[in-house]
Protein backbone atom coordinates (compact mmCIF):
# COMPACT_ATOMS: atom_id res chain seq x y z
CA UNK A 1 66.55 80.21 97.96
CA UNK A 2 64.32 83.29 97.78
CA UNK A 3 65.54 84.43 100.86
CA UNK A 4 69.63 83.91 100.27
CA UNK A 5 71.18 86.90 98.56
CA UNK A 6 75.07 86.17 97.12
CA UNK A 7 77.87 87.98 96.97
CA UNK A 8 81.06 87.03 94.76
CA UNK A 9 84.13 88.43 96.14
CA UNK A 10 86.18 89.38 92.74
CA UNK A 11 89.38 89.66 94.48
CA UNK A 12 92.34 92.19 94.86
CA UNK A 13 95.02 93.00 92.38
CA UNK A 14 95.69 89.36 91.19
CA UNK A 15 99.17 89.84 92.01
CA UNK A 16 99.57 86.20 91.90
CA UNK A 17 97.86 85.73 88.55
CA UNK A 18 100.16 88.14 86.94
CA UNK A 19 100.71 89.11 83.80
CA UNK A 20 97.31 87.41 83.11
CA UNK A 21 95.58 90.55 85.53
CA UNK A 22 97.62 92.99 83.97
CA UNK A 23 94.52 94.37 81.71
CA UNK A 24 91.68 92.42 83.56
CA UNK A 25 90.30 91.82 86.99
CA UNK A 26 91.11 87.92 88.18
CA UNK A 27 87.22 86.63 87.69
CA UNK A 28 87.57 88.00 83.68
CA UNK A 29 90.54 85.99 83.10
CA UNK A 30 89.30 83.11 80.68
CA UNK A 31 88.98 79.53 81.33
CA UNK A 32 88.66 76.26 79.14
CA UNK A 33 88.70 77.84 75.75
CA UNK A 34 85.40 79.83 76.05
CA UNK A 35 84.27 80.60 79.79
CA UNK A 36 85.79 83.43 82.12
CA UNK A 37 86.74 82.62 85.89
CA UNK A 38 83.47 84.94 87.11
CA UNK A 39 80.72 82.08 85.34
CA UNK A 40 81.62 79.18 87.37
CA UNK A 41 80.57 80.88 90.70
CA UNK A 42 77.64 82.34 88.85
CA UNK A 43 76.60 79.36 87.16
CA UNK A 44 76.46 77.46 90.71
CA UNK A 45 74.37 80.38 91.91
CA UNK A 46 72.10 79.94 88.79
CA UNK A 47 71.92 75.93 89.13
CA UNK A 48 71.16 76.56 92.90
CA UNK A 49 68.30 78.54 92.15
CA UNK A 50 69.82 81.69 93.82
CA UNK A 51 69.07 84.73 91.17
CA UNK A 52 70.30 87.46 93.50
CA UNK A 53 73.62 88.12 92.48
CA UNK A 54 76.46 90.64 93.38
CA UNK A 55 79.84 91.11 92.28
CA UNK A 56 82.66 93.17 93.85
CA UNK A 57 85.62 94.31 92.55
CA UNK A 58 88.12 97.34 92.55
CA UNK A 59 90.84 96.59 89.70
CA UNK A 60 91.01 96.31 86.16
CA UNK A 61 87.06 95.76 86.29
CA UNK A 62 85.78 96.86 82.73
CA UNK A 63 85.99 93.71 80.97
CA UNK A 64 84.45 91.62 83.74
CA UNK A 65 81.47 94.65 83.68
CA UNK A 66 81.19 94.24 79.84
CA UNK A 67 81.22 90.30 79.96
CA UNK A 68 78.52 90.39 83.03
CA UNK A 69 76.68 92.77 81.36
CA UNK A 70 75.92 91.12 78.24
CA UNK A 71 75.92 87.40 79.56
CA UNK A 72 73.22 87.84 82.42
CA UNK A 73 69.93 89.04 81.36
CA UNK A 74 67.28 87.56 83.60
CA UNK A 75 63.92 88.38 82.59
CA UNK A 76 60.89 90.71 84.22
CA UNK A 77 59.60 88.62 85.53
CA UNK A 78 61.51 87.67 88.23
CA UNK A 79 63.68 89.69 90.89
CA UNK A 80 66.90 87.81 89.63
CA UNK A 81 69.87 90.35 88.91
CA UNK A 82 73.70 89.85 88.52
CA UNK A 83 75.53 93.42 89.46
CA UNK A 84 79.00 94.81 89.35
CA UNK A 85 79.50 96.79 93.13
CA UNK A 86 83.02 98.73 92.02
CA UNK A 87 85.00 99.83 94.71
CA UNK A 88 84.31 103.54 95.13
CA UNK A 89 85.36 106.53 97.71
CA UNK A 90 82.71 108.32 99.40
CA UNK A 91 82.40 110.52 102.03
CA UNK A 92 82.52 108.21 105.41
CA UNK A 93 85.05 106.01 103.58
CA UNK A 94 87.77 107.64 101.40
CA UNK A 95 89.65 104.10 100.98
CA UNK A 96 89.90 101.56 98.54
CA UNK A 97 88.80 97.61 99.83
CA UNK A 98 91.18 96.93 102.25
CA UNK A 99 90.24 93.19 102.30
CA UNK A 100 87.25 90.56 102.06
CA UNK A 101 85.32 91.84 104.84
CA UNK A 102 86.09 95.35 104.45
CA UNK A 103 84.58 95.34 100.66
CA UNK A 104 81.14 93.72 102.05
CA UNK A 105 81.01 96.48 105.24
CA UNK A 106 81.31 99.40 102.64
CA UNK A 107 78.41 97.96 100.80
CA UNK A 108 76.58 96.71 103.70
CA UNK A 109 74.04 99.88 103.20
CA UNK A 110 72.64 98.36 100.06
CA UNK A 111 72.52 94.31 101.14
CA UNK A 112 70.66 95.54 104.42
CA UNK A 113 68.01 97.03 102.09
CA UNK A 114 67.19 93.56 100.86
CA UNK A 115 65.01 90.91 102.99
CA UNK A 116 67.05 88.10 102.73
CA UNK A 117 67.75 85.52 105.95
CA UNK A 118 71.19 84.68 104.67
CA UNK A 119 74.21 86.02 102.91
CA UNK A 120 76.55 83.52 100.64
CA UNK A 121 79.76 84.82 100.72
CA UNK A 122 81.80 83.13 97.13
CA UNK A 123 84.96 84.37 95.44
CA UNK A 124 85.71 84.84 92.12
CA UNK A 125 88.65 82.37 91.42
CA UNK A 126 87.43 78.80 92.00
CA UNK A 127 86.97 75.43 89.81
CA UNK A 128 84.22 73.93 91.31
CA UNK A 129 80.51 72.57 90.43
CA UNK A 130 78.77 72.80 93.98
CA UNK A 131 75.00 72.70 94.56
CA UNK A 132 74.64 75.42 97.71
CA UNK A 133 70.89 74.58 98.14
CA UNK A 134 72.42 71.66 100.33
CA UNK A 135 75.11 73.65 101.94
CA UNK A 136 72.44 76.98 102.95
CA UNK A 137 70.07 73.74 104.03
CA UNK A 138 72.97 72.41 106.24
CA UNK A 139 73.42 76.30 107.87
CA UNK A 140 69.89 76.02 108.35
CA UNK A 141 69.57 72.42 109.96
CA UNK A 142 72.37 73.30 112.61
CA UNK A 143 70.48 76.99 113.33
CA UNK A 144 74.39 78.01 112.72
CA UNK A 145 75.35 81.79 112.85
CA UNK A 146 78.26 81.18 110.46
CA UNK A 147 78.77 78.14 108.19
CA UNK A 148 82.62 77.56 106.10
CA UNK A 149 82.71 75.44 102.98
CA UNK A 150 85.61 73.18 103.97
CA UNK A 151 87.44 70.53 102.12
CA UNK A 152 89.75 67.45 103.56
CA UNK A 153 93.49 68.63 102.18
CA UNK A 154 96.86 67.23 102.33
CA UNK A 155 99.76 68.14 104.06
CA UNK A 156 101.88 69.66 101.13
CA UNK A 157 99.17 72.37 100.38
CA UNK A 158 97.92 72.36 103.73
CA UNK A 159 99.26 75.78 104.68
CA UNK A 160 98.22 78.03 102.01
CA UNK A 161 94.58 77.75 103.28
CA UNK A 162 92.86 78.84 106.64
CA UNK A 163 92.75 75.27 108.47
CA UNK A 164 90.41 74.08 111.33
CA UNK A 165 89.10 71.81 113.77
CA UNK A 166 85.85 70.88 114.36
CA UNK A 167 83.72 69.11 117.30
CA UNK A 168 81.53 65.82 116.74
CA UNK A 169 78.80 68.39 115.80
CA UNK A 170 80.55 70.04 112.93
CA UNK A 171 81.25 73.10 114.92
CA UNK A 172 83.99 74.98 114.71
CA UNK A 173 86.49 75.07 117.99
CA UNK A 174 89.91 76.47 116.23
CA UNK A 175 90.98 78.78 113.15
CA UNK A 176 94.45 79.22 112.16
CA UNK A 177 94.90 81.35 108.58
CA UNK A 178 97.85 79.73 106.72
CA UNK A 179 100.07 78.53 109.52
CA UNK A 180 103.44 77.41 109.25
CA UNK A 181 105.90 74.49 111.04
CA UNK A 182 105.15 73.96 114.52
CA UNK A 183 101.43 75.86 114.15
CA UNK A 184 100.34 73.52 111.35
CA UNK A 185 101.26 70.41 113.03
CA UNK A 186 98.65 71.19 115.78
CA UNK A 187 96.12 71.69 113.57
CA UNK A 188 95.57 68.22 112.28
CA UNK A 189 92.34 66.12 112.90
CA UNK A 190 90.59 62.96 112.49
CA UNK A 191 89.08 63.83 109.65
CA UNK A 192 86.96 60.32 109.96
CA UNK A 193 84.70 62.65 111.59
CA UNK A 194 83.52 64.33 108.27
CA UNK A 195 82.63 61.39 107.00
CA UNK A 196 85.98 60.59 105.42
CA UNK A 197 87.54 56.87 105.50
CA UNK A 198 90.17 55.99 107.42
CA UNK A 199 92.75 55.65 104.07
CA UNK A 200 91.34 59.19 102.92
CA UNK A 201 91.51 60.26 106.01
CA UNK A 202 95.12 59.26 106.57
CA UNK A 203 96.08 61.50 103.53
CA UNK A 204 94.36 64.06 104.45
CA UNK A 205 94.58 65.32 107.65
CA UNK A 206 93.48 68.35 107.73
CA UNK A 207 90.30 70.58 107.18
CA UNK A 208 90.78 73.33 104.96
CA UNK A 209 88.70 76.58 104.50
CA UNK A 210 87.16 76.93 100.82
CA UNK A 211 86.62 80.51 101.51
CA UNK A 212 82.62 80.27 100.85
CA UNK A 213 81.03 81.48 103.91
CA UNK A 214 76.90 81.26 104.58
CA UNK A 215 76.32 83.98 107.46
CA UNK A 216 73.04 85.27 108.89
CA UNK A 217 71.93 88.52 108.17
CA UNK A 218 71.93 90.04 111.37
CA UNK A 219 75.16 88.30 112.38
CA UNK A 220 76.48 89.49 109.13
CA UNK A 221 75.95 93.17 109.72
CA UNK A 222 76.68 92.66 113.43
CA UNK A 223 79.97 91.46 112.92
CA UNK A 224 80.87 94.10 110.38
CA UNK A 225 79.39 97.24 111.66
CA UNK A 226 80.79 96.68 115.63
CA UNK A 227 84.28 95.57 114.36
CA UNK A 228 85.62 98.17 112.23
CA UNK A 229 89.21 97.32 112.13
CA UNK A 230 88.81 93.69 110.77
CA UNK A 231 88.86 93.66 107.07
CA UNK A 232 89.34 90.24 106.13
CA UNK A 233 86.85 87.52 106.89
CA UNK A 234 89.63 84.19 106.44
CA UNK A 235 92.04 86.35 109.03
CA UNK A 236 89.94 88.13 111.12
CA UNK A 237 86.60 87.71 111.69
CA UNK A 238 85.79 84.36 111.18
CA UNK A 239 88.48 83.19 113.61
CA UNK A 240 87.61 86.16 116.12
CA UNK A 241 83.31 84.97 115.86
CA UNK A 242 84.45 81.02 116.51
CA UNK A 243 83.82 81.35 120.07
CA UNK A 244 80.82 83.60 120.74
CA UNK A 245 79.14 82.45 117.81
CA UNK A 246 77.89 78.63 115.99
CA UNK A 247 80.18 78.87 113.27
CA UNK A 248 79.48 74.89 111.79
CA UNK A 249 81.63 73.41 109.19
CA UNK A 250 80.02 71.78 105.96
CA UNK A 251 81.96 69.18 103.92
CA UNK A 252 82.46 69.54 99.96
CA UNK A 253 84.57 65.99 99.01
CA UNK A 254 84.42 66.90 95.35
CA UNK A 255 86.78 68.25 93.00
CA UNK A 256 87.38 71.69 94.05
CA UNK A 257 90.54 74.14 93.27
CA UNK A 258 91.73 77.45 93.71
CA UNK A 259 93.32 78.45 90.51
CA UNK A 260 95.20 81.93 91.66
CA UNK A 261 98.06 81.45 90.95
CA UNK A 262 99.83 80.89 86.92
CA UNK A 263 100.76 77.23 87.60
CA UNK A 264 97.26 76.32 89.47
CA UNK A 265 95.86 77.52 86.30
CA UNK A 266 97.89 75.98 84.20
CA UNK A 267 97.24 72.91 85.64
CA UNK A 268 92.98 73.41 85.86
CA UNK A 269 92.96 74.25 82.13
CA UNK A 270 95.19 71.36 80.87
CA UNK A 271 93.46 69.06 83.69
CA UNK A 272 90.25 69.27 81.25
CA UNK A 273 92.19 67.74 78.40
CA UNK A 274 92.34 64.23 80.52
CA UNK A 275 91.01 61.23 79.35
CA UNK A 276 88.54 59.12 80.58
CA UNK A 277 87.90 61.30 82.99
CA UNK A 278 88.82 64.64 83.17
CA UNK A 279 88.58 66.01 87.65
CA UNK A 280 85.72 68.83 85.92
CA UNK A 281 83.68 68.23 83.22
CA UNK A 282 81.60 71.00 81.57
CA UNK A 283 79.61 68.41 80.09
CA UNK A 284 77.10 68.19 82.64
CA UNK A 285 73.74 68.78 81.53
CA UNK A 286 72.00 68.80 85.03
CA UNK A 287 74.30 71.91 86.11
CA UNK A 288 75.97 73.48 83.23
CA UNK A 289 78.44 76.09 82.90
CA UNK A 290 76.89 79.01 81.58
CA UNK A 291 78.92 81.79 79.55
CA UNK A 292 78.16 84.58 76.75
CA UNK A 293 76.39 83.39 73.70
CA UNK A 294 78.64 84.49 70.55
CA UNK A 295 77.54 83.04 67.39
CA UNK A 296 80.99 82.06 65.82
CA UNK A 297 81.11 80.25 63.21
CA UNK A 298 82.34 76.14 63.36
CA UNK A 299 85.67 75.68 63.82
CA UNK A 300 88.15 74.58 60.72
CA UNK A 301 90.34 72.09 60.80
CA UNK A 302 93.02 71.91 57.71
CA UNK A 303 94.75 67.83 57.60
CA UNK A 304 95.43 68.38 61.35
CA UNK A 305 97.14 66.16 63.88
CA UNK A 306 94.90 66.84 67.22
CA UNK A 307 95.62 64.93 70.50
CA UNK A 308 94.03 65.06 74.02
CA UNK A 309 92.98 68.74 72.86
CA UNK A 310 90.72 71.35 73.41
CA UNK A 311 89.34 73.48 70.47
CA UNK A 312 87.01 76.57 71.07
CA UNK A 313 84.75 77.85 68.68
CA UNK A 314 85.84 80.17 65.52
CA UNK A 315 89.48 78.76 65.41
CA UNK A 316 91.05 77.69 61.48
CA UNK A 317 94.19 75.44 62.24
CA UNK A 318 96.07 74.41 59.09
CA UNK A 319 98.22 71.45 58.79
CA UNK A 320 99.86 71.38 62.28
CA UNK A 321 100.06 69.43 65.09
CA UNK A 322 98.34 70.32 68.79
CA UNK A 323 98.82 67.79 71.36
CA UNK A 324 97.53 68.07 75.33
CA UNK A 325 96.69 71.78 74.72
CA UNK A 326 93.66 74.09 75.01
CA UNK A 327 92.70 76.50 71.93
CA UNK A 328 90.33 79.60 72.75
CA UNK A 329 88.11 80.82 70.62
CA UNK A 330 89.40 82.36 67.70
CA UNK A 331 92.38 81.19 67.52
CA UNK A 332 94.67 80.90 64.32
CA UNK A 333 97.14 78.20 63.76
CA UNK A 334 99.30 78.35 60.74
CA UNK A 335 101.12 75.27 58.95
CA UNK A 336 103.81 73.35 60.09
CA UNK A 337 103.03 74.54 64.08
CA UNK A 338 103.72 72.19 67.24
CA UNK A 339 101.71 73.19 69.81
CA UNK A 340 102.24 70.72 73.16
CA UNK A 341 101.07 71.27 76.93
CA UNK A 342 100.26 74.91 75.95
CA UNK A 343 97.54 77.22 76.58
CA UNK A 344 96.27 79.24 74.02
CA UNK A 345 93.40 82.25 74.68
CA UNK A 346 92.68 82.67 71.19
CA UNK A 347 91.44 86.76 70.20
CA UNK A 348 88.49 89.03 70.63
CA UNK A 349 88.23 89.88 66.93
CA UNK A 350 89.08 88.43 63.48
CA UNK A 351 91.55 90.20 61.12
CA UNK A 352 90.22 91.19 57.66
CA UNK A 353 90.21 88.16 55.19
CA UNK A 354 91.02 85.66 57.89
CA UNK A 355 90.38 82.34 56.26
CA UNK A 356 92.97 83.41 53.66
CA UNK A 357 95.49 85.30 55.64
CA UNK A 358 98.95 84.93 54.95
CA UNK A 359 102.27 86.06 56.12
CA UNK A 360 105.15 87.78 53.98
CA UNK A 361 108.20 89.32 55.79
CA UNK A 362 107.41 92.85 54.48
CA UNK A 363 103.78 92.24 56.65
CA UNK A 364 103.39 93.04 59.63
CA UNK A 365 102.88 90.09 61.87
CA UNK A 366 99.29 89.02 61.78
CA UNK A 367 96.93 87.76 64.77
CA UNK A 368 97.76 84.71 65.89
CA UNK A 369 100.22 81.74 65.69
CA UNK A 370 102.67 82.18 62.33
CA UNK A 371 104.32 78.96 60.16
CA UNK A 372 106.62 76.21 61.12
CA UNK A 373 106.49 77.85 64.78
CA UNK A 374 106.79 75.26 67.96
CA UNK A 375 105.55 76.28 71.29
CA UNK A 376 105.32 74.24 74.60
CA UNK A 377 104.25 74.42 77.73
CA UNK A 378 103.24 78.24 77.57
CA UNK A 379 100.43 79.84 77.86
CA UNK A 380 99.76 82.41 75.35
CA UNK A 381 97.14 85.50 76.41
CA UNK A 382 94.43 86.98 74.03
CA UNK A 383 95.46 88.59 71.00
CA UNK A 384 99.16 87.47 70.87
CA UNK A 385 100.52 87.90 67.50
CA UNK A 386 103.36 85.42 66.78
CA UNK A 387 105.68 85.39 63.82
CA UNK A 388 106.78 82.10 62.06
CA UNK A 389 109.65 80.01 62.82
CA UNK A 390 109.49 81.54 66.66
CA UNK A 391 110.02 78.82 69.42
CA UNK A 392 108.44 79.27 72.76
CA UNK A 393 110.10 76.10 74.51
CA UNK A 394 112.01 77.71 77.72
CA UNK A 395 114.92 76.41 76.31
CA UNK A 396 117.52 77.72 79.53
CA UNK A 397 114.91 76.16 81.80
CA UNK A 398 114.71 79.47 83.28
CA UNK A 399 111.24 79.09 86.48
CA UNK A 400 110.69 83.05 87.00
CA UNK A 401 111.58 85.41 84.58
CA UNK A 402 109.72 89.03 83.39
CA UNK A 403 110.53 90.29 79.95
CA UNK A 404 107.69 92.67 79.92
CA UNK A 405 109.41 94.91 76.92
CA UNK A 406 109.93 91.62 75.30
CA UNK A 407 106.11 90.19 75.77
CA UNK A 408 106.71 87.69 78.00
CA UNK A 409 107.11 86.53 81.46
CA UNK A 410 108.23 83.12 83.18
CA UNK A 411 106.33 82.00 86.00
CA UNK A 412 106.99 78.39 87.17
CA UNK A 413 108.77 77.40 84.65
CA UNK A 414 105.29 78.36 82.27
CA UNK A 415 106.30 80.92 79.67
CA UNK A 416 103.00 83.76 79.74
CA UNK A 417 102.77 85.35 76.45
CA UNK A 418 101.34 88.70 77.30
CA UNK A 419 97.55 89.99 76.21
CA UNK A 420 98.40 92.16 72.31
CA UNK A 421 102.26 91.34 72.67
CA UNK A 422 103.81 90.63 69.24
CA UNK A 423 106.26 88.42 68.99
CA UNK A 424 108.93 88.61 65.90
CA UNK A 425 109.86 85.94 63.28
CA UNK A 426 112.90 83.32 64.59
CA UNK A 427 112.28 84.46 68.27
CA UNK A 428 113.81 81.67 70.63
CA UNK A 429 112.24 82.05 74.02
């Protein structure tokens, strides 16, 4: 793994991930209480023994700098490195990223200067625990030129992903990026052929793209440098390289999801909560999850009613109850608080005297969630401060909705409480 050098896509504008990207690039946005979106993709790289790390991005990109920079520290006395490549203008190229492809070509300078035989190609804004030792093996076995990450999928979600079909050898005879009616009919399969059963395989019939790529270097730089008008590899250039090239297809059957959008997220987070057996677990000692060490202190819990519940570190609930929910770190309930199906980032600092903070109407309204104050299925962004008897419940069952000058947007029916948005005492959202 020596020779394999990756490169984590962080994404454009988040558009879809909105108001959560509204102050941070998509791979900062935080995950399960403690983790940010960026460590799962380098945690795989980590577990898979691959130390060379990049990370591109063009928007919103100084948190995900300050949280890389202070979580991945390898030591001297290996060649191990995880690096922010911000999009920048030079001379030859005065543009921004234009897409996937087009942010590795204006980099490709610097990733020809290492000897590596392969490129991984990841993005930023996956759930997944993957060991890529066996899929860069697999790319090796089949001498391939190109080798997708695919999964089996059904036909509901079938086209919001790049589907395709595949020969008895795993390669790759069609592409079709995100087709619709008539074009995604055609593009079912036997999916037996991947190994599948014949009940899984009746369920899902078709083989989706995971958007994690394993190229060769010279087919790499080939492919960018003599096609300068492709800038995305999903659209362009891996369907354009499927018939001059071996572009194989290597199967991932495990729990794997792509959490850009508010309620995909939603769902991944409160997905954690489940019991026996949640579809992740970050309790996996062979390949953990790792994230930035912070030294808080235990979390406090005050004659609480907790169910099916996630508590970060550093939180001090007081008699409430929190039910199916995930609490970030930090986070501050006050008494008398129903918290249900909710999402909750917690804060980046503690206020002054926060064991014994309190909350009078001539205050103003301190960090976190005030007394006798109900919220459900929300999810509430870092740094929220909420006043006390306020009800988040989407009570007009209102699915899109943005309040911005209020604090608050509606996206699938999920309320989004925005990053610092206060929200006054006896608010009814």
């Amino acid at each position: 793994m020596k020779r394999v050098l990756s490169i984590i896509l962080g994404g454009g504008a988040g558009t879809r991930l909105y108001p959560l990207t509204k102050l941070r690039a998509k791979p900062a946005v935080p995950l399960a209480g403690k983790y940010r979106l960026i460590d799962i993709p380098v945690s795989n790289c980590i577990n898979s023994e691959i130390f060379k790390i990049y990370v591109l991005t063009q928007f919103n990109s100084a948190s995900l700098n300050r949280h890389i920079a202070r979580t991945y520290n390898f030591s001297g006395f290996n060649d191990g490195f995880v690096e922010v490549l911000a999009a920048q203008q030079t001379p030859e190229n005065p543009n921004w990223f234009q897409g996937t492809a087009d942010a590795v070509r204006q980099y490709i300078w610097l990733l020809e200067e290492w000897k590596v035989d392969e490129y991984l190609i990841l993005s930023g804004d996956h759930l997944y625990r993957m060991d890529y030792r066996l899929f860069v093996q697999r790319h090796r076995d089949q001498e391939a030129d190109i080798t997708l990450s695919v999964v089996p999928m059904d036909e509901r979600r079938a086209s919001d992903f790049g589907l395709m079909k595949v020969d008895d050898s795993g390669r790759v005879v069609d592409f079709s990026e995100k087709p619709k009616g008539d074009a995604l009919a055609t593009m079912q399969v036997d999916t037996t052929i991947l190994g599948l059963t014949p009940e899984q395989a009746k369920q899902k019939p078709y083989i989706a793209s995971m958007g994690i790529y394993v190229f060769k270097r010279e087919v790499l730089i080939k492919l960018l440098k003599e096609s300068l008008e492709q800038t995305d590899f999903g659209k362009e250039i891996i369907p354009a390289s499927a018939k001059d090239y071996n572009v194989q297809a290597y199967l991932f059957n495990d729990y794997w999801e792509d959490i850009g959008t508010i309620e995909a997220f939603y769902e991944a987070n409160l997905a954690l909560t489940r019991q026996p057996q949640p579809p992740f677990s970050f309790y996996d000692e062979e390949a953990p999850i790792y994230t930035r060490s912070r030294y808080l202190p235990p979390s406090k819990l005050l004659d609480c009613q907790v169910t099916e519940s996630i508590i970060g570190e550093g939180c001090i609930l007081k008699t409430c109850q929190i039910q199916h929910s995930v609490l970030g770190l930090r986070s501050r309930v006050e008494a008398g608080c129903r918290i249900e199906d909710s999402l909750l980032m917690g804060a980046d600092f503690y206020q002054p005297f926060a064991e014994e903070q309190s909350h009078s109407e001539t205050d103003n309204i301190p960090l976190g969630i005030g007394a006798n104050t109900t919220i459900r299925r929300a999810i509430i962004d870092k740094n929220a401060h909420i006043g006390s008897n306020v009800q988040i419940i989407n009570k007009d069952r209102v699915q899109e909705a943005e309040r911005e000058n209020q604090g608050f947007y509606i996206r699938s029916g999920i309320v989004v409480v925005l990053k610092n948005a206060v929200i006054s005492d006896g608010t009814i959202i």
